[in-house]
PDB file of N, CA and C in Angstrom:
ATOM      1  N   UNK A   1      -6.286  -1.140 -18.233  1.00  0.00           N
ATOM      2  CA  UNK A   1      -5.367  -2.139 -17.719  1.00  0.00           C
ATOM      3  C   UNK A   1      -5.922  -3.511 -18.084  1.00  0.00           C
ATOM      4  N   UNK A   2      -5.236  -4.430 -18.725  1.00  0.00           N
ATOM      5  CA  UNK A   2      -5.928  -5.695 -18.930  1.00  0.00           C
ATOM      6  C   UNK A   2      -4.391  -6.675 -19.035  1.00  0.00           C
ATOM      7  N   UNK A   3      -4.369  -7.817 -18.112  1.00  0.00           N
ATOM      8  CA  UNK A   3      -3.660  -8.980 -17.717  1.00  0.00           C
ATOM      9  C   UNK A   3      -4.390 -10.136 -17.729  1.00  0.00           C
ATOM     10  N   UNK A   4      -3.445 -11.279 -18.289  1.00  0.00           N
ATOM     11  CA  UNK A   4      -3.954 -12.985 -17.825  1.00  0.00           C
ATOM     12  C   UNK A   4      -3.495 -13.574 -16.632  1.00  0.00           C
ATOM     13  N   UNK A   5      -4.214 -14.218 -16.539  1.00  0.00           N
ATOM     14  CA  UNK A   5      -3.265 -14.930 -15.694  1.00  0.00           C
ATOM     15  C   UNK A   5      -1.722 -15.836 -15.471  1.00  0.00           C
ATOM     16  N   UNK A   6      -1.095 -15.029 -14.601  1.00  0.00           N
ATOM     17  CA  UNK A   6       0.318 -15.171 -14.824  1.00  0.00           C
ATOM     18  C   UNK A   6       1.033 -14.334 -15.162  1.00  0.00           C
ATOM     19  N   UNK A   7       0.711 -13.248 -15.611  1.00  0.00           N
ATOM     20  CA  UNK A   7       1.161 -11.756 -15.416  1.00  0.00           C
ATOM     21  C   UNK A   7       1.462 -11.048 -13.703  1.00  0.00           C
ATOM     22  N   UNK A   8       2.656 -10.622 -13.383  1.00  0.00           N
ATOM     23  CA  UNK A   8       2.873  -9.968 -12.474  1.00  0.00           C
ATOM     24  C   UNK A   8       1.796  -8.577 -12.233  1.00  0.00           C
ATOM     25  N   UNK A   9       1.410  -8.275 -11.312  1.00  0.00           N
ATOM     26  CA  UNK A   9       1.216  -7.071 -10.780  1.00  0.00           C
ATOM     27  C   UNK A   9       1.903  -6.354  -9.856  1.00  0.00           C
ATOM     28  N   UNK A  10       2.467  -5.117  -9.915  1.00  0.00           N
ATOM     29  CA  UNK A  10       3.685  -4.300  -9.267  1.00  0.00           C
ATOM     30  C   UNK A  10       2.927  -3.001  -8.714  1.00  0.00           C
ATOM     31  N   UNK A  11       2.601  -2.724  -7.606  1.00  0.00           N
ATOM     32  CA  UNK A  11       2.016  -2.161  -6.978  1.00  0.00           C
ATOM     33  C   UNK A  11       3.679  -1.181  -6.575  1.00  0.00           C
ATOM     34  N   UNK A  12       3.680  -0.061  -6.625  1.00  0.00           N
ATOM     35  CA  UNK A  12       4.800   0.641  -6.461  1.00  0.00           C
ATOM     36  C   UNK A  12       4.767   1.430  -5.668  1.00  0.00           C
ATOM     37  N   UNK A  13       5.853   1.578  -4.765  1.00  0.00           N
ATOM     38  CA  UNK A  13       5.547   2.292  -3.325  1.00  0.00           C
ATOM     39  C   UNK A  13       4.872   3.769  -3.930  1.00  0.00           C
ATOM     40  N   UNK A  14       5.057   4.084  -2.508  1.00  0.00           N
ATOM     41  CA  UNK A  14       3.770   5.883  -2.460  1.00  0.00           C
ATOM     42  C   UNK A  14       4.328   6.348  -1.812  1.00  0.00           C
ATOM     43  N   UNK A  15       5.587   6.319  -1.035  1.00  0.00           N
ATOM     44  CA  UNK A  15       6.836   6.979  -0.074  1.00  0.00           C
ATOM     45  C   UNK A  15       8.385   6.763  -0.835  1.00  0.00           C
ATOM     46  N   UNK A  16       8.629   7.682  -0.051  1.00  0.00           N
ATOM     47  CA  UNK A  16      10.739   7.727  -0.388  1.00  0.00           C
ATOM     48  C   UNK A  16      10.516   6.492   0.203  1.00  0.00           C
ATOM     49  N   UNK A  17      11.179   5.612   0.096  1.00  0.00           N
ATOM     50  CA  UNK A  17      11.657   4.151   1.161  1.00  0.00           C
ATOM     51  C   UNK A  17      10.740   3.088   0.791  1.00  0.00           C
ATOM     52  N   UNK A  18       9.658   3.329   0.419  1.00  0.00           N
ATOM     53  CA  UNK A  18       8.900   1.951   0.721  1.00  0.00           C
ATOM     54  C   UNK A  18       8.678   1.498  -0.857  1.00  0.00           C
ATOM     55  N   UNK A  19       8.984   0.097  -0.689  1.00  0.00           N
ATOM     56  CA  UNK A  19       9.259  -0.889  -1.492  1.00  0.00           C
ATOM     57  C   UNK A  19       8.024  -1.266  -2.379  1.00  0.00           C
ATOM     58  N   UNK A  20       8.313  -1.722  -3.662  1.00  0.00           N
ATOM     59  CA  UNK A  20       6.951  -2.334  -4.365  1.00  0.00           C
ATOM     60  C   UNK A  20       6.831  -3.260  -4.291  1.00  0.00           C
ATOM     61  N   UNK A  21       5.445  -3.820  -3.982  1.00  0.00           N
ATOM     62  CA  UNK A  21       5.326  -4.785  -4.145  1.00  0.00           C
ATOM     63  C   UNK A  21       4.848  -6.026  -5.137  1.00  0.00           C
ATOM     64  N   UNK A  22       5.093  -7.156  -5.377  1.00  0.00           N
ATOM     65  CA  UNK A  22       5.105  -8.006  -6.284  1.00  0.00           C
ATOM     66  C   UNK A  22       3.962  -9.065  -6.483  1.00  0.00           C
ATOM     67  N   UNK A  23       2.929  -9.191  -6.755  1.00  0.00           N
ATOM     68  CA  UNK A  23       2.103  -9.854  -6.739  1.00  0.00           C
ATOM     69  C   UNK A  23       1.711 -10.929  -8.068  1.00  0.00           C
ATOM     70  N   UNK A  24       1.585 -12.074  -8.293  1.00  0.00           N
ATOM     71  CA  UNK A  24       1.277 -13.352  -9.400  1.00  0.00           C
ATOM     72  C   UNK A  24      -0.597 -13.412  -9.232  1.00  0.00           C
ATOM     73  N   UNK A  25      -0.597 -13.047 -10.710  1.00  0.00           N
ATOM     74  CA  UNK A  25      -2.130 -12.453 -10.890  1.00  0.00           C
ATOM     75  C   UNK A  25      -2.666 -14.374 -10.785  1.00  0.00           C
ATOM     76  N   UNK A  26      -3.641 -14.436 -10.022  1.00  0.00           N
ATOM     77  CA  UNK A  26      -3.788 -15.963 -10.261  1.00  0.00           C
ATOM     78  C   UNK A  26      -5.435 -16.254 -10.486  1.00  0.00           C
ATOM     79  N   UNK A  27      -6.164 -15.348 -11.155  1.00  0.00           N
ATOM     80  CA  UNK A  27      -7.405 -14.894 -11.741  1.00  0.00           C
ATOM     81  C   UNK A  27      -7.625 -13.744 -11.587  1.00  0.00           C
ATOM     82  N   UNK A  28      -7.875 -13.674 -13.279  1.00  0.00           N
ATOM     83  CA  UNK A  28      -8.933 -12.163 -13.779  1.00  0.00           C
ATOM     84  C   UNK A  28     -10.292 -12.434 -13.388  1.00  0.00           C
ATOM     85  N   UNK A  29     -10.842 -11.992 -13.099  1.00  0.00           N
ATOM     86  CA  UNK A  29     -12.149 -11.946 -12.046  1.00  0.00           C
ATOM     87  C   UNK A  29     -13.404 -10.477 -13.137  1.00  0.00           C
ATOM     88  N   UNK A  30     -12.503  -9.738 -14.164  1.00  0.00           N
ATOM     89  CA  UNK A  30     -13.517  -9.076 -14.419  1.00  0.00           C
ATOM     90  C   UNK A  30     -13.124  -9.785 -16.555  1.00  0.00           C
ATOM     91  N   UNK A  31     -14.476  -8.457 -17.143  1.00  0.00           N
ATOM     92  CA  UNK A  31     -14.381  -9.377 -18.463  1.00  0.00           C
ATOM     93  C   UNK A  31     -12.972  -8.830 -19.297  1.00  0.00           C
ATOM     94  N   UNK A  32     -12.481  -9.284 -20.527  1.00  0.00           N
ATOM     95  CA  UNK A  32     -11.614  -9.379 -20.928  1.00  0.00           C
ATOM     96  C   UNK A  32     -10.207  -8.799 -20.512  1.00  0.00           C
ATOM     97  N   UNK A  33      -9.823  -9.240 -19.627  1.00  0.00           N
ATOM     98  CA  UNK A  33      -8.418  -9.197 -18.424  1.00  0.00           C
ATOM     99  C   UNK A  33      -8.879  -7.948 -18.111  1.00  0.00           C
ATOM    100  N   UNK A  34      -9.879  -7.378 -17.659  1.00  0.00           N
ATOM    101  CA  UNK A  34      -9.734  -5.943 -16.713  1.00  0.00           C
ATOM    102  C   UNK A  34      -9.916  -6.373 -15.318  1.00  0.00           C
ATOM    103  N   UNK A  35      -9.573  -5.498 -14.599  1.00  0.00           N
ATOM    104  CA  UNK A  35     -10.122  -5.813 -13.063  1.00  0.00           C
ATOM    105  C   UNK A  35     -11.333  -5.894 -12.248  1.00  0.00           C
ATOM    106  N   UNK A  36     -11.859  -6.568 -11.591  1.00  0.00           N
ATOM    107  CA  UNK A  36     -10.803  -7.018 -10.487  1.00  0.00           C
ATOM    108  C   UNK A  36      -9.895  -7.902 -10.932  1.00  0.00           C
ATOM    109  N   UNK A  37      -8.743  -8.161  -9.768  1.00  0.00           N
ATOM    110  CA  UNK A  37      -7.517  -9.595 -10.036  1.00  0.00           C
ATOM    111  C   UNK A  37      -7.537 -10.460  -8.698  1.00  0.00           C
ATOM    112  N   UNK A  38      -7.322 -11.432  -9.024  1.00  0.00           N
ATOM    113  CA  UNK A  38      -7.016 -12.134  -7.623  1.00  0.00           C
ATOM    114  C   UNK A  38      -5.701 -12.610  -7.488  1.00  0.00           C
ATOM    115  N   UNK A  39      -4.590 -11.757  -6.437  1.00  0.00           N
ATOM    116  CA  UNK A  39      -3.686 -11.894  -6.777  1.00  0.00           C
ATOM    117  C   UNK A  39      -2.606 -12.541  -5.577  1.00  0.00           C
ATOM    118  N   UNK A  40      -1.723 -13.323  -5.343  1.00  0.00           N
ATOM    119  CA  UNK A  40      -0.649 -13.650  -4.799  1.00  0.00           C
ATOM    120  C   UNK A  40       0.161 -13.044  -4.033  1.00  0.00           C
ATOM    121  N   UNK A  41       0.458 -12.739  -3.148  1.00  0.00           N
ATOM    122  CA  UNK A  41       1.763 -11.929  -3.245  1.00  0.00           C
ATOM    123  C   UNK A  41       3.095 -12.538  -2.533  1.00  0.00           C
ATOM    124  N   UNK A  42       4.290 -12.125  -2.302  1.00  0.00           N
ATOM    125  CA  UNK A  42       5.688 -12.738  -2.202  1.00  0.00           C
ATOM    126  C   UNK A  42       5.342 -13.697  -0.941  1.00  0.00           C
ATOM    127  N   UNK A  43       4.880 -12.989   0.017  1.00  0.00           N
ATOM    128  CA  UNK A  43       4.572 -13.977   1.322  1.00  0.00           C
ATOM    129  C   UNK A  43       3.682 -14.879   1.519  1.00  0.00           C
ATOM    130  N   UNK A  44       2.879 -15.039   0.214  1.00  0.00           N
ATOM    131  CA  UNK A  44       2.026 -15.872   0.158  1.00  0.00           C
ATOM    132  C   UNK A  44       0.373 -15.793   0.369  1.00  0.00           C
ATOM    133  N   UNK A  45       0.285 -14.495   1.014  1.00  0.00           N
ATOM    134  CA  UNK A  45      -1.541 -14.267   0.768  1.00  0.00           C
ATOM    135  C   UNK A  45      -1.776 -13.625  -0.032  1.00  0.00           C
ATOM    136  N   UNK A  46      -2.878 -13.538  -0.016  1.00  0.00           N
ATOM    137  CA  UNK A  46      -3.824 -13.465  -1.637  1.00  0.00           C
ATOM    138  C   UNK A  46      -4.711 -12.372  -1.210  1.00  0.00           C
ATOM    139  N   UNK A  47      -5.218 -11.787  -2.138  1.00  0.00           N
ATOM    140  CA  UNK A  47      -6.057 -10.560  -2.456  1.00  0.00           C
ATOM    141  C   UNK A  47      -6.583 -10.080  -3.533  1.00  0.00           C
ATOM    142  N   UNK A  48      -8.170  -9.684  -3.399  1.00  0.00           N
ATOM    143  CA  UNK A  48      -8.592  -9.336  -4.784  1.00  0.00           C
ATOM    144  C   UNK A  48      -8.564  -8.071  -4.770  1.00  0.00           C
ATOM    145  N   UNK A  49      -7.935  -7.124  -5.956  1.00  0.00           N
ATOM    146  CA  UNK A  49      -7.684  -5.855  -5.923  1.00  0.00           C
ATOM    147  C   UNK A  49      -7.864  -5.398  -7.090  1.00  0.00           C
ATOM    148  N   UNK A  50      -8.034  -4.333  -7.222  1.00  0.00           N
ATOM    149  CA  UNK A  50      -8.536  -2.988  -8.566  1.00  0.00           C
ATOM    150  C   UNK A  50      -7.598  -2.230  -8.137  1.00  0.00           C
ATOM    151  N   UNK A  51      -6.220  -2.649  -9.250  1.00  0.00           N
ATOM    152  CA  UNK A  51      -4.956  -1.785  -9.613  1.00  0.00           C
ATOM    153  C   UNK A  51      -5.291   0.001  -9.352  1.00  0.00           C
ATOM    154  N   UNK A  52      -4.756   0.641  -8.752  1.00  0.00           N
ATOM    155  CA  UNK A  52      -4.550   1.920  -9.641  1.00  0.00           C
ATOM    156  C   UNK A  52      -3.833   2.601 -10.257  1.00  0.00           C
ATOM    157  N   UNK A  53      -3.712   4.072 -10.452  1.00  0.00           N
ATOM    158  CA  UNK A  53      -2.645   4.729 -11.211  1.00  0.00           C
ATOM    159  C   UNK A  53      -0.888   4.196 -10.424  1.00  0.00           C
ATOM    160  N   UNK A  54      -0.988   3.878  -9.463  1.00  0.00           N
ATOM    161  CA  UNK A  54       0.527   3.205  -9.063  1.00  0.00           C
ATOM    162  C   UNK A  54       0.660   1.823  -9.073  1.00  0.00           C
ATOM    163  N   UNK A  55       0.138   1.012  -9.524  1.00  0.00           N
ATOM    164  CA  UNK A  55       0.566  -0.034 -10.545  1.00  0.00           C
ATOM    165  C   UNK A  55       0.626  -0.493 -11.863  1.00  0.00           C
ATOM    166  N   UNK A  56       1.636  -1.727 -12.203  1.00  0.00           N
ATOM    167  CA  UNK A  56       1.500  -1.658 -13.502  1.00  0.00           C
ATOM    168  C   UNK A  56       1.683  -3.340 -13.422  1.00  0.00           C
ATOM    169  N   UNK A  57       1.097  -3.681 -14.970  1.00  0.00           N
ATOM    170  CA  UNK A  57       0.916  -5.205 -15.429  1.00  0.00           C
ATOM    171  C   UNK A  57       2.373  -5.378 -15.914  1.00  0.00           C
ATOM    172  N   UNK A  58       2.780  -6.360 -15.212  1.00  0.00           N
ATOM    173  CA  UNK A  58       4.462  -7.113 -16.364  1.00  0.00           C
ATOM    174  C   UNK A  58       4.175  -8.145 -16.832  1.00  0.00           C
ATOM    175  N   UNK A  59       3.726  -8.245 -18.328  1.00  0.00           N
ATOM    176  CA  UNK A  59       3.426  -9.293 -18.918  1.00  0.00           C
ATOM    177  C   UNK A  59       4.403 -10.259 -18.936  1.00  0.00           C
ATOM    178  N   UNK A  60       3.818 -11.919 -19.099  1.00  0.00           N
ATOM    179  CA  UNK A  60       5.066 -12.790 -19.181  1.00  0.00           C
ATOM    180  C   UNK A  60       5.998 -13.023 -20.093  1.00  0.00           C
ATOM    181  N   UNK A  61       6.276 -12.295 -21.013  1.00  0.00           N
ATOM    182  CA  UNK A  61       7.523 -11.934 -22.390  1.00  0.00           C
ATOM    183  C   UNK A  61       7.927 -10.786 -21.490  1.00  0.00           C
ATOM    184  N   UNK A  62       7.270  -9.887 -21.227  1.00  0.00           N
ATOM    185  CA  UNK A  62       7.902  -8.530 -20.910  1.00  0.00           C
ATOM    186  C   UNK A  62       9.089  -8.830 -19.184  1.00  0.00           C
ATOM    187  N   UNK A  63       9.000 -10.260 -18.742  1.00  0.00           N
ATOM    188  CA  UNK A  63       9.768  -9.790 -17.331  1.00  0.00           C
ATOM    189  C   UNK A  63      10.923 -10.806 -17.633  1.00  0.00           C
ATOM    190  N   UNK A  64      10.986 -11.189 -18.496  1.00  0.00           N
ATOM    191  CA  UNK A  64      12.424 -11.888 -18.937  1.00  0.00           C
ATOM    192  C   UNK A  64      13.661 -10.846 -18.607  1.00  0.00           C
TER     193      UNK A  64
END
């Protein structure tokens, strides 16, 4: 997995019903865009996290 900053991170639910969530990567924190990220999310707090197999990077060309 490797993102810049300003790339979305989409953390995708793990239940029927529950929603993904949307996070604005706002530092790569490990070496060449791997993780950790320090990331944003819709409501406004922040968190440093190591993606796993249920997320994915939306690069900024790719979410047009």
């Amino acid at each position: 997995m490797h993102a810049t900053k300003g790339d979305q991170l989409v953390q995708h639910g793990r239940v029927v019903g529950e929603h993904d969530k949307v996070a604005e990567i706002v530092e790569v924190m490990g070496d060449e865009g791997t993780p950790p990220y320090r990331v944003r999310f819709e409501d406004g707090h922040e968190a440093v996290c190591s993606p796993g197999p249920d997320s994915e990077i939306r690069h900024g060309e790719s979410r047009r």
